[in-house]
C-alpha atoms as a PDB file:
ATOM      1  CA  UNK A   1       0.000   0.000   0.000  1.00  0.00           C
ATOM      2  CA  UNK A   2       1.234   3.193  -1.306  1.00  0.00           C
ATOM      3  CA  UNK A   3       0.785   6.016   1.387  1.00  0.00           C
ATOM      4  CA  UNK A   4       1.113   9.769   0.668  1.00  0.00           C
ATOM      5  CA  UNK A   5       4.156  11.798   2.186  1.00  0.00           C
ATOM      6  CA  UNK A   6       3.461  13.235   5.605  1.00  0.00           C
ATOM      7  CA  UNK A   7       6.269  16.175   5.292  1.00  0.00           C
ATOM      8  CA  UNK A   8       7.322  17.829   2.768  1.00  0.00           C
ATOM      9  CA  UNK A   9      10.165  19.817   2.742  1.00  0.00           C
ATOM     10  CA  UNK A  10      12.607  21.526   0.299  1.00  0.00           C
ATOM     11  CA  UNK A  11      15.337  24.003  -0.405  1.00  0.00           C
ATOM     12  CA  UNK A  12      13.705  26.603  -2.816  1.00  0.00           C
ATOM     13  CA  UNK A  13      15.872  28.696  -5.076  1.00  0.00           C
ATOM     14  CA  UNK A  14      14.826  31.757  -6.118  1.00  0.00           C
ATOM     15  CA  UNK A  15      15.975  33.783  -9.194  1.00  0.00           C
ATOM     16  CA  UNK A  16      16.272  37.571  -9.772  1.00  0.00           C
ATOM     17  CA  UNK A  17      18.230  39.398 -12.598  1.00  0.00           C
ATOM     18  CA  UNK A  18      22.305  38.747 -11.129  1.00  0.00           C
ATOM     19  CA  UNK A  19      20.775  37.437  -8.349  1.00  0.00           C
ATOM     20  CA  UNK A  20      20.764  34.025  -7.051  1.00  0.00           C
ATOM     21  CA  UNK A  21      19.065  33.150  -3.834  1.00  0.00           C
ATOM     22  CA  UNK A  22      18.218  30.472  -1.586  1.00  0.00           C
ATOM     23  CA  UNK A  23      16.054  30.041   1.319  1.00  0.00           C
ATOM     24  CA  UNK A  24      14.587  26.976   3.644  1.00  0.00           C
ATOM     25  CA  UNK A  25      11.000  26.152   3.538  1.00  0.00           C
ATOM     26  CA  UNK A  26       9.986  25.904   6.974  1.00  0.00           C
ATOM     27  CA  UNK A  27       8.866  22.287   8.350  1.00  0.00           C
ATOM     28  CA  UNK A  28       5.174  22.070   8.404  1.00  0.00           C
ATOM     29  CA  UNK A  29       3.135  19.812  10.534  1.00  0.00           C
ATOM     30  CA  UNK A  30       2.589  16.398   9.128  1.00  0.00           C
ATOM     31  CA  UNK A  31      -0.416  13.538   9.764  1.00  0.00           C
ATOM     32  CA  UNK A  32      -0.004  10.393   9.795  1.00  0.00           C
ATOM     33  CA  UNK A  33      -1.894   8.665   7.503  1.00  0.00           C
ATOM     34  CA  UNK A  34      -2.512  11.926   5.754  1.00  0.00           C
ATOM     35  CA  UNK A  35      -5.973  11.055   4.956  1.00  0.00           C
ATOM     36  CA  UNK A  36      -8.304   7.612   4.203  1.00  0.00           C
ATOM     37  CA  UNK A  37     -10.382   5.510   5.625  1.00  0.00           C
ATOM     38  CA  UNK A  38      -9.973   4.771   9.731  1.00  0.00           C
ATOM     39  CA  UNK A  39     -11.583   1.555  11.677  1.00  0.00           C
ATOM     40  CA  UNK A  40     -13.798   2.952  14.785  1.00  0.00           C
ATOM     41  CA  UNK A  41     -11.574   4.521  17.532  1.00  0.00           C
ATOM     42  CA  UNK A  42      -8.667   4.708  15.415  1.00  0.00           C
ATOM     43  CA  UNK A  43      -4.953   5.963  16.063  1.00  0.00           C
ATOM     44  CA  UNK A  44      -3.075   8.887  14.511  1.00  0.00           C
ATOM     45  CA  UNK A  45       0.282  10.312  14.619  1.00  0.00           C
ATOM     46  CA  UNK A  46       0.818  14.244  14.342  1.00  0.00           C
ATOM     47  CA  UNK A  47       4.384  15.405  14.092  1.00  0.00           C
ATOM     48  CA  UNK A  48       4.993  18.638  15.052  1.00  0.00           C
ATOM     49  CA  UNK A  49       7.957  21.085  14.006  1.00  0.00           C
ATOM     50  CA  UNK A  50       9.311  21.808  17.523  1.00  0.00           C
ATOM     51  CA  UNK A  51       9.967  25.388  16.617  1.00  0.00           C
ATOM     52  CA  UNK A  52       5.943  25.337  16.767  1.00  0.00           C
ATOM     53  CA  UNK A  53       5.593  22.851  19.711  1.00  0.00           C
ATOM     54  CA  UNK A  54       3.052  23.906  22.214  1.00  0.00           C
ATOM     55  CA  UNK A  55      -0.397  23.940  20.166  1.00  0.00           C
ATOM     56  CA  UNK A  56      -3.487  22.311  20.359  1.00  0.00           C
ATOM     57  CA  UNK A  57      -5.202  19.309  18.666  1.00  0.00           C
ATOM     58  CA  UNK A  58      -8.705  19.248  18.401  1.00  0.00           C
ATOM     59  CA  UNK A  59     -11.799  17.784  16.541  1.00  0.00           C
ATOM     60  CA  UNK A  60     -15.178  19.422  16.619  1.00  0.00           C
ATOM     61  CA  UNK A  61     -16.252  15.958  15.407  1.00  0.00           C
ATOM     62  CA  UNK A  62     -14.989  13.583  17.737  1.00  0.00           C
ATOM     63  CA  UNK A  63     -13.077  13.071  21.288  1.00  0.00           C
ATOM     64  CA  UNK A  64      -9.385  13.080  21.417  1.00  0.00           C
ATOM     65  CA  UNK A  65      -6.930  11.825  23.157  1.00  0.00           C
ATOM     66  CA  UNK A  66      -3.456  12.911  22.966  1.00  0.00           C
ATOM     67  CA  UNK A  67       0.106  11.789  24.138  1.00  0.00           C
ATOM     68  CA  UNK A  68       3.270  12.702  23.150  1.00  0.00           C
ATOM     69  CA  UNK A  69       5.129   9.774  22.235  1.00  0.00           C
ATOM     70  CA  UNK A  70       8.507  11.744  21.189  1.00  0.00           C
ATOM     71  CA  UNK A  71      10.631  14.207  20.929  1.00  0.00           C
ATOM     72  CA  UNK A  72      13.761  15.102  18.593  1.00  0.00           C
ATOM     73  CA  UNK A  73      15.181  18.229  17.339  1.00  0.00           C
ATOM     74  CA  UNK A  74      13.205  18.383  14.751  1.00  0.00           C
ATOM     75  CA  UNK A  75       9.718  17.159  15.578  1.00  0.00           C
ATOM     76  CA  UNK A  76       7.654  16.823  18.775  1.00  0.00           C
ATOM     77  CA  UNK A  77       5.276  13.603  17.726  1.00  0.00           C
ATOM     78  CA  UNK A  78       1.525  12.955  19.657  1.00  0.00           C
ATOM     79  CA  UNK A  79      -0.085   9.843  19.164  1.00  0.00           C
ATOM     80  CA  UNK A  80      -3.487  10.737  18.853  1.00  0.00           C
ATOM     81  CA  UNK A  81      -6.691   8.547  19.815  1.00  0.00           C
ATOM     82  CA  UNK A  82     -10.204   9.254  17.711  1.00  0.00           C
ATOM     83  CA  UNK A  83     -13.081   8.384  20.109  1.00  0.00           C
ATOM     84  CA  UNK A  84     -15.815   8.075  16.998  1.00  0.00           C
ATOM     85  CA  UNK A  85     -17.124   4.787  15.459  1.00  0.00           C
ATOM     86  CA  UNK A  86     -18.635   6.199  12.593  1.00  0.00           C
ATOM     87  CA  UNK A  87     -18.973   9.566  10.325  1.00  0.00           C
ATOM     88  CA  UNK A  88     -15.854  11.744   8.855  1.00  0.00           C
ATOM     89  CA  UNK A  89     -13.602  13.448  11.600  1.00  0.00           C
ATOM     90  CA  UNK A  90     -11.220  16.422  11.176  1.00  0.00           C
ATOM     91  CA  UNK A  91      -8.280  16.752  12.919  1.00  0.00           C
ATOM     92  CA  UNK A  92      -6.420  20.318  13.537  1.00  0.00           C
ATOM     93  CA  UNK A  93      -3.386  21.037  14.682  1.00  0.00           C
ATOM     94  CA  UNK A  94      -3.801  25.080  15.988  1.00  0.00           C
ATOM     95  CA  UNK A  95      -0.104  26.755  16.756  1.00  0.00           C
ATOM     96  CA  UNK A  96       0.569  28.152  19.938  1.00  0.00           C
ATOM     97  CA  UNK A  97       2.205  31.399  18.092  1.00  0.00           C
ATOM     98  CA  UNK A  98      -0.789  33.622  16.560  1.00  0.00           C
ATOM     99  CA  UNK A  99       1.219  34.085  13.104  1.00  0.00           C
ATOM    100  CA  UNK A 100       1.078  30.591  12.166  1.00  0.00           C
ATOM    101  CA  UNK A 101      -1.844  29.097  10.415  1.00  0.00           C
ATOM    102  CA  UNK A 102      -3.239  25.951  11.482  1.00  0.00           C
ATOM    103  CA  UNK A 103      -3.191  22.189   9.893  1.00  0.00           C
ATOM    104  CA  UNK A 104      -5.793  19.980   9.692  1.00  0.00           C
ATOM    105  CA  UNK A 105      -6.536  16.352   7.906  1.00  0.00           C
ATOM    106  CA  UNK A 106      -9.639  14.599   7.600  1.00  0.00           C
ATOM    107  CA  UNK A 107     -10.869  10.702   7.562  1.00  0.00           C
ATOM    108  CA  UNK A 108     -13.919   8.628   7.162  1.00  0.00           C
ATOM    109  CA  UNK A 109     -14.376   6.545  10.099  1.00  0.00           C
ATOM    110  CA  UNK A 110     -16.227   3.482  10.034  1.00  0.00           C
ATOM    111  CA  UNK A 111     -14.045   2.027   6.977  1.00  0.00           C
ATOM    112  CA  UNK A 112     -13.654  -1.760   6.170  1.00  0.00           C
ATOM    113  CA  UNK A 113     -10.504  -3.012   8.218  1.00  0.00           C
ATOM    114  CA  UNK A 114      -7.544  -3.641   6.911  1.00  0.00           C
ATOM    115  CA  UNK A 115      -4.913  -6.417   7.802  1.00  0.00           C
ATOM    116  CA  UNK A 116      -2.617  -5.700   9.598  1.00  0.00           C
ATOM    117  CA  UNK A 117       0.820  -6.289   7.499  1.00  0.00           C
ATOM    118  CA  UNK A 118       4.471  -4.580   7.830  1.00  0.00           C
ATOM    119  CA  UNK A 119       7.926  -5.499   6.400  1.00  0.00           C
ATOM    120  CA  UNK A 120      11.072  -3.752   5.156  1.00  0.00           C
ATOM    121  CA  UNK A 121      11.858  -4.249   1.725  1.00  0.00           C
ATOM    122  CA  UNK A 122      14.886  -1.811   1.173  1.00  0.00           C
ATOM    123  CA  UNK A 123      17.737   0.237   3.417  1.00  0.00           C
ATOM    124  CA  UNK A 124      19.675   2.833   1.813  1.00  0.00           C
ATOM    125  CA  UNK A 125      22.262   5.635   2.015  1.00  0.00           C
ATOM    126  CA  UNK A 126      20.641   9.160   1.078  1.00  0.00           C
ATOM    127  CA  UNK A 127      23.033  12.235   1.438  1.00  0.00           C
ATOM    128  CA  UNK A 128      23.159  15.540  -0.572  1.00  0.00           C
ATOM    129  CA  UNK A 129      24.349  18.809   0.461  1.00  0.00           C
ATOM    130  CA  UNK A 130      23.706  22.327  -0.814  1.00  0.00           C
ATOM    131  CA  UNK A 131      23.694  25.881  -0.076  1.00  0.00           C
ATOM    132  CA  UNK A 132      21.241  26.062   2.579  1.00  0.00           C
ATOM    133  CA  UNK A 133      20.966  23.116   4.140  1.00  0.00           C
ATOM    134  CA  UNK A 134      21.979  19.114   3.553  1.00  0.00           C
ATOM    135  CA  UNK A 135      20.440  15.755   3.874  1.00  0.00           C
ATOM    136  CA  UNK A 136      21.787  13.127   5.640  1.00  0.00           C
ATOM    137  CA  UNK A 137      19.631  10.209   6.336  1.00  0.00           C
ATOM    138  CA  UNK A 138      19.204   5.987   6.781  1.00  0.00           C
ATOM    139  CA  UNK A 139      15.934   5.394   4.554  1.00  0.00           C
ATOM    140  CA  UNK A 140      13.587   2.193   4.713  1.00  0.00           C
ATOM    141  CA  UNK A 141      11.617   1.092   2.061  1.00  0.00           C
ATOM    142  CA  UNK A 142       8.478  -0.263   3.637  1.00  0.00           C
ATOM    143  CA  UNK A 143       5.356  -2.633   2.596  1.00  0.00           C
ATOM    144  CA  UNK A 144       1.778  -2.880   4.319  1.00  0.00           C
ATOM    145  CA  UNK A 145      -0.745  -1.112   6.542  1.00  0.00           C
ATOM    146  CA  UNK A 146       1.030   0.227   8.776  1.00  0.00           C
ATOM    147  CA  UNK A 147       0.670   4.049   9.486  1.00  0.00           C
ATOM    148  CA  UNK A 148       3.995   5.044  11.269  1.00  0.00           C
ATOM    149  CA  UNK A 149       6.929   3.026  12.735  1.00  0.00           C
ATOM    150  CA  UNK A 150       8.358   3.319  15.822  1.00  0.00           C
ATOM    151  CA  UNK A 151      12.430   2.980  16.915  1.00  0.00           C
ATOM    152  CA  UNK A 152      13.589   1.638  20.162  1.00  0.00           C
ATOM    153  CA  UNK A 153      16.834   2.291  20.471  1.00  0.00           C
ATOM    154  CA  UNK A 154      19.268   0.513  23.122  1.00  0.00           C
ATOM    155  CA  UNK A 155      19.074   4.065  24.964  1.00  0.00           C
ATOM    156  CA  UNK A 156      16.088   5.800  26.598  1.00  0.00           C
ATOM    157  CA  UNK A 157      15.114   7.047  23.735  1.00  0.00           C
ATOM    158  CA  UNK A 158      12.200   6.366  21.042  1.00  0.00           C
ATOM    159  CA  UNK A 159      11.781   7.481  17.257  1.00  0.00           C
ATOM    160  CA  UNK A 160       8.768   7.835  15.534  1.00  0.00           C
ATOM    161  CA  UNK A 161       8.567   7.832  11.680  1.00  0.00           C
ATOM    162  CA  UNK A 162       5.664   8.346   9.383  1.00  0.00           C
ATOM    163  CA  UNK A 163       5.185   5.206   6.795  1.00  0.00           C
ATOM    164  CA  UNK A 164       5.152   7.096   4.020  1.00  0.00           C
ATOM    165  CA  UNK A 165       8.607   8.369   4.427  1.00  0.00           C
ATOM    166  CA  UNK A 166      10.724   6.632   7.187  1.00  0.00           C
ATOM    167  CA  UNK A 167      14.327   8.244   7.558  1.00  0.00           C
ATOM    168  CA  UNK A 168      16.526   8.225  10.415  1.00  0.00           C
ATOM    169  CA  UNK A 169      19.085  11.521  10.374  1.00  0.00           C
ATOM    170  CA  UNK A 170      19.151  14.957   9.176  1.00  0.00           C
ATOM    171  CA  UNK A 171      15.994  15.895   7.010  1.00  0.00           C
ATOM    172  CA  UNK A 172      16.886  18.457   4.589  1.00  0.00           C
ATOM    173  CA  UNK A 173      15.698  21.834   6.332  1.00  0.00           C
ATOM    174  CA  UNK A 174      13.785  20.163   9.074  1.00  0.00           C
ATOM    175  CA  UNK A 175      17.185  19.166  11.106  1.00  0.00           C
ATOM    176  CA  UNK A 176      17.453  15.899  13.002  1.00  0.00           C
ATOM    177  CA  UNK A 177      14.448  13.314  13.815  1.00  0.00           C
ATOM    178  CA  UNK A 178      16.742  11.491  15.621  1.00  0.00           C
ATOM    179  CA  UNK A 179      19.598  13.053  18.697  1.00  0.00           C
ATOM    180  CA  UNK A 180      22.795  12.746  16.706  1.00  0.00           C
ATOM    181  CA  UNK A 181      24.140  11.170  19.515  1.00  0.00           C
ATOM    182  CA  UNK A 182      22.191   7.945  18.980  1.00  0.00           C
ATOM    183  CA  UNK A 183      23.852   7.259  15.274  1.00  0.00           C
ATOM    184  CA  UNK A 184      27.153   8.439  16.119  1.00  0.00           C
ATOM    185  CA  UNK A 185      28.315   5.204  17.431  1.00  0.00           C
ATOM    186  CA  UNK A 186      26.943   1.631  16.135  1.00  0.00           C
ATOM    187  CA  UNK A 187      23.581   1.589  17.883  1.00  0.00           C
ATOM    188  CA  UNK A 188      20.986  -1.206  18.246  1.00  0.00           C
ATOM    189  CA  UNK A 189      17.541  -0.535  18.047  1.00  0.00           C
ATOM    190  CA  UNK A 190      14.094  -2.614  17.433  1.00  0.00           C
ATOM    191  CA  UNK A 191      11.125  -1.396  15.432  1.00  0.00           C
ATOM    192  CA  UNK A 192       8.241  -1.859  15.721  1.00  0.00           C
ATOM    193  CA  UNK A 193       5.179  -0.826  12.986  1.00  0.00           C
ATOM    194  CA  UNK A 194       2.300   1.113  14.188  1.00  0.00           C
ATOM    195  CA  UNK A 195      -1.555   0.562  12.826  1.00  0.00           C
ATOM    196  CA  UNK A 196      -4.483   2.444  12.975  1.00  0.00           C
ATOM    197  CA  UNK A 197      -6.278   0.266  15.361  1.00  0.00           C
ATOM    198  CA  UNK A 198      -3.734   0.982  18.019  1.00  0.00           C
ATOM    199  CA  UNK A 199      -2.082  -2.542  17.822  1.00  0.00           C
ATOM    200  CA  UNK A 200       1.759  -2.749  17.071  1.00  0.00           C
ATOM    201  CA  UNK A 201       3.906  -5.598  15.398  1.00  0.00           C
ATOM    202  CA  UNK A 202       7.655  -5.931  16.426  1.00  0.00           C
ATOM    203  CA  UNK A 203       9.194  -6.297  12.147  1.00  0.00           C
ATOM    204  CA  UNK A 204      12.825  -6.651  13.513  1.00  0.00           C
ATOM    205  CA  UNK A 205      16.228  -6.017  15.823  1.00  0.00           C
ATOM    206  CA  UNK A 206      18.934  -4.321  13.788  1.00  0.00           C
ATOM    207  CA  UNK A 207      21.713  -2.226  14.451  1.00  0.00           C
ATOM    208  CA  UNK A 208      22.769   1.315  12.802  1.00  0.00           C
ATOM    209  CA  UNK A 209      25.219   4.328  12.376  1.00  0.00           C
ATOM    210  CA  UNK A 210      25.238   7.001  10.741  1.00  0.00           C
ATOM    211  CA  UNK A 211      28.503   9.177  11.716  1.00  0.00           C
ATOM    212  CA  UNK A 212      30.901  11.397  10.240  1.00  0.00           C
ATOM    213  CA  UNK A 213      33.462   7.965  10.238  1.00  0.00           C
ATOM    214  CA  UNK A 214      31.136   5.771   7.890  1.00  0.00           C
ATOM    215  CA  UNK A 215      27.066   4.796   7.440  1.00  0.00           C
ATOM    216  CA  UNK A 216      26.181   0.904   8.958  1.00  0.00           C
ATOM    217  CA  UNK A 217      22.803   0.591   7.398  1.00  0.00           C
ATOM    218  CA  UNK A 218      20.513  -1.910   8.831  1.00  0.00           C
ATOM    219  CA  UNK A 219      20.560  -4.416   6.048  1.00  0.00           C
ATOM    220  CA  UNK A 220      19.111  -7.454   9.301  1.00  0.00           C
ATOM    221  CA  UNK A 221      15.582  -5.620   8.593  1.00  0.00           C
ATOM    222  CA  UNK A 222      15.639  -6.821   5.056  1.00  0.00           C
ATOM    223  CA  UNK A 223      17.286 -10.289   5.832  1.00  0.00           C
ATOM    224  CA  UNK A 224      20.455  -9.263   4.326  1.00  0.00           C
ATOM    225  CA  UNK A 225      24.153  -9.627   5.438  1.00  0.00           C
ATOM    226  CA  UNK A 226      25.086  -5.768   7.255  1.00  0.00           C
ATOM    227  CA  UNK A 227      26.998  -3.460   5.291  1.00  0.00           C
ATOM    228  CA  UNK A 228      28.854  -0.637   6.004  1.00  0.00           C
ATOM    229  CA  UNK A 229      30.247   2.180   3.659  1.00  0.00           C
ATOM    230  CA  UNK A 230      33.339   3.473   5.331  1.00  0.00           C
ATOM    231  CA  UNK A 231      34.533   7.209   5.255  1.00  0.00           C
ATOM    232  CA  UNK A 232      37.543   8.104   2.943  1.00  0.00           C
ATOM    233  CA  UNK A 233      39.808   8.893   5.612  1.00  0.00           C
ATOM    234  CA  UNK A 234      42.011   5.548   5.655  1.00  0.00           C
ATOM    235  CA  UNK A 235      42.781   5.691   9.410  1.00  0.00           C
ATOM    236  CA  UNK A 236      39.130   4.950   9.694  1.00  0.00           C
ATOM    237  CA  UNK A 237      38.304   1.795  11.660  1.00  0.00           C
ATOM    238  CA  UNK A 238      34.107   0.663  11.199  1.00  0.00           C
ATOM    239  CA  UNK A 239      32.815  -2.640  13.229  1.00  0.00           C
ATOM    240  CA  UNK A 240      31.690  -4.950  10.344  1.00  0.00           C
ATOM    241  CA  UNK A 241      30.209  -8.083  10.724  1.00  0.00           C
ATOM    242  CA  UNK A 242      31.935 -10.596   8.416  1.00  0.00           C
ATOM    243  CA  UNK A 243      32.175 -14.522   8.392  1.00  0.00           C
ATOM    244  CA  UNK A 244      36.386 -14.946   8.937  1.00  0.00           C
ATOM    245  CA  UNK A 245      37.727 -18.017   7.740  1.00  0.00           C
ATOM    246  CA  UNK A 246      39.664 -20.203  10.419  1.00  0.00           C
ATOM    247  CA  UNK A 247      43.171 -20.022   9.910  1.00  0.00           C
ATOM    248  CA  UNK A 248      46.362 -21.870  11.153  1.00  0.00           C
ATOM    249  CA  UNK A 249      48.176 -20.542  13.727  1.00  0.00           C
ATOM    250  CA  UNK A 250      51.834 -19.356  13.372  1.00  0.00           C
ATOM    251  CA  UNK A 251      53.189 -21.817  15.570  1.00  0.00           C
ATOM    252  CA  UNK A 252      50.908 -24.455  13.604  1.00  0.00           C
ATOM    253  CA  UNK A 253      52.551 -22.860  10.337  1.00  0.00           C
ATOM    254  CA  UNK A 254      56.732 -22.574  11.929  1.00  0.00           C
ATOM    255  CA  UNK A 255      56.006 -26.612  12.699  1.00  0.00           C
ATOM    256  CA  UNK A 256      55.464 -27.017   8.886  1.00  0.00           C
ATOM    257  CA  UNK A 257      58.313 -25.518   7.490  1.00  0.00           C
ATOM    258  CA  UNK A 258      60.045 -27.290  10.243  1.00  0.00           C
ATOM    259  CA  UNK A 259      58.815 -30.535   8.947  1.00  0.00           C
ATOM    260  CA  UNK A 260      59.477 -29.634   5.445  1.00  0.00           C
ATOM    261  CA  UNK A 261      63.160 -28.894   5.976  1.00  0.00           C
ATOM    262  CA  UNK A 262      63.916 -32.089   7.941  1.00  0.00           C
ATOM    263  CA  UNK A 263      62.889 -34.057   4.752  1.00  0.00           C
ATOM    264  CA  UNK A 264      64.751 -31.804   2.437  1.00  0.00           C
ATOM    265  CA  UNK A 265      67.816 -32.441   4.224  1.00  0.00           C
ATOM    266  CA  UNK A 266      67.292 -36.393   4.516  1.00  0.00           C
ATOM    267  CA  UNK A 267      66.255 -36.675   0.426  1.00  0.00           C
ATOM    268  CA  UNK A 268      69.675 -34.777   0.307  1.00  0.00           C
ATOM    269  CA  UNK A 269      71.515 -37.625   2.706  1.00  0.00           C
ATOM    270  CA  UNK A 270      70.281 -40.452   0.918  1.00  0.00           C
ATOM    271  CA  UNK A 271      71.036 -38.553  -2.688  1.00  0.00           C
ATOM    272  CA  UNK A 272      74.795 -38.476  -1.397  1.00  0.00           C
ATOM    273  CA  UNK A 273      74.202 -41.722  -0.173  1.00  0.00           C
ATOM    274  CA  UNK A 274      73.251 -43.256  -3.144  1.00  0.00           C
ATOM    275  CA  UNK A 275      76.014 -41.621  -5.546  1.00  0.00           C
ATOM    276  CA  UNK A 276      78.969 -43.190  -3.018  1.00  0.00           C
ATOM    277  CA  UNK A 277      77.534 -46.286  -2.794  1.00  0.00           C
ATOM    278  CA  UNK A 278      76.365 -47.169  -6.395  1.00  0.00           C
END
């Protein structure tokens, strides 16, 4: 299932005569699913920007109940709970600061259920850099019904990422979803997909980095061997899980050569040997 992107974000250029100029769109608040059909008292993520942390969410339609789940420097994220079994419900997201406009996203409720299905097809490597800003970022490929995904790490803290665009790192203009400090060593970490009926499946353990010394992607969600793509400074070192074949030991290796001179020597003996003694 193909879902629609829950952020969008982008570097935009703009052109005068001799003038070149470039600017940062600012993050805007992103739902998760964006829109669709939800089962009866469904579950929704909201992420957002934490410049604009603070607001409200609220439904005219339905109950809500909120929780922030997580927090990053670039997002604040509330799982939100839809008290209504039937009829369409709009969710808004109002900003605490009076110059900002409001977000909002809509769904039917009531809709047939889905099953409940999540795996990771794909890891990759995305970086770019630019003028303004740069991207930096671990990105799954995903498959199924799942609305966000959540990241445990081996740490106290928790990632969540919408479905329809799940990156770990720095996003473009937005900054970091996750605290630098969790990718800057080899980290482990468990996810775990989110649905809209509140239930979770765990889809894996892996382990990740993503540091200015070389990217580990986490190839173990895919069922893949790791794989790491090391920095270009040589002095480098990167933990990499390989299968190392046994070797002998040099002592195992000095007792050979031993062995092979002692029957050099006696071939050489009985060579003599045989020459004298015709």
């Amino acid at each position: 299932m193909k879902l629609a992107v829950v952020v969008s974000l982008a570097c935009v250029i703009g052109a005068a005569p001799g003038v070149v100029r470039a600017q940062c769109e600012a993050p805007r608040v992103g739902f998760s699913p964006s829109a669709g059909n939800l089962p009866p008292r469904s579950t929704i993520y909201v992420f957002v920007p934490t410049f604009d942390a603070g607001g409200t969410i609220t439904s005219s339609q339905a109950r809500l109940i909120v929780d922030r789940v997580a927090v990053s420097p670039a997002f604040h994220v509330y799982k939100v709970v839809v008290a209504a079994s039937s009829g369409t419900v709009t969710v808004r997201y109002q900003p605490r600061r009076a110059e900002l406009s409001p977000s909002e996203a809509s769904y039917r409720i009531g809709g047939e259920p889905q099953p409940n299905t999540a795996r990771v097809t794909d890891v990759g490597h995305l970086q770019r850099v630019w003028g303004c800003s740069h991207t930096n970022t671990i990105q799954l490929a995903v498959a199924g019904t799942a609305i966000a995904y959540r990241v445990d790490w081996d740490s106290t803290h928790t990632t969540i990422l919408p479905a329809s665009d799940p990156q770990l790192g720095h996003l473009n203009c937005t900054g970091d979803n996750v605290e630098p400090s969790e990718l800057e060593e080899l980290r482990s970490f468990e996810l775990v997909a989110l649905f809209a009926d509140g239930s979770e499946m765990h889809v894996g353990s892996a382990k990740a980095r993503l540091g200015l010394d070389g990217v580990r992607l986490p190839t173990e969600l895919t069922g893949r061997r790791p794989t790491v793509r090391v920095a270009l400074e040589p002095k480098v070192e990167v933990e990499v899980e390989v299968e190392v074949e046994e070797k002998e030991s040099p002592l195992a290796l000095l007792a050979g050569l031993a062995g092979l001179g002692a029957l050099v020597i006696a071939s050489g003996f009985a060579w003599r040997r045989a020459r004298t003694h015709p």
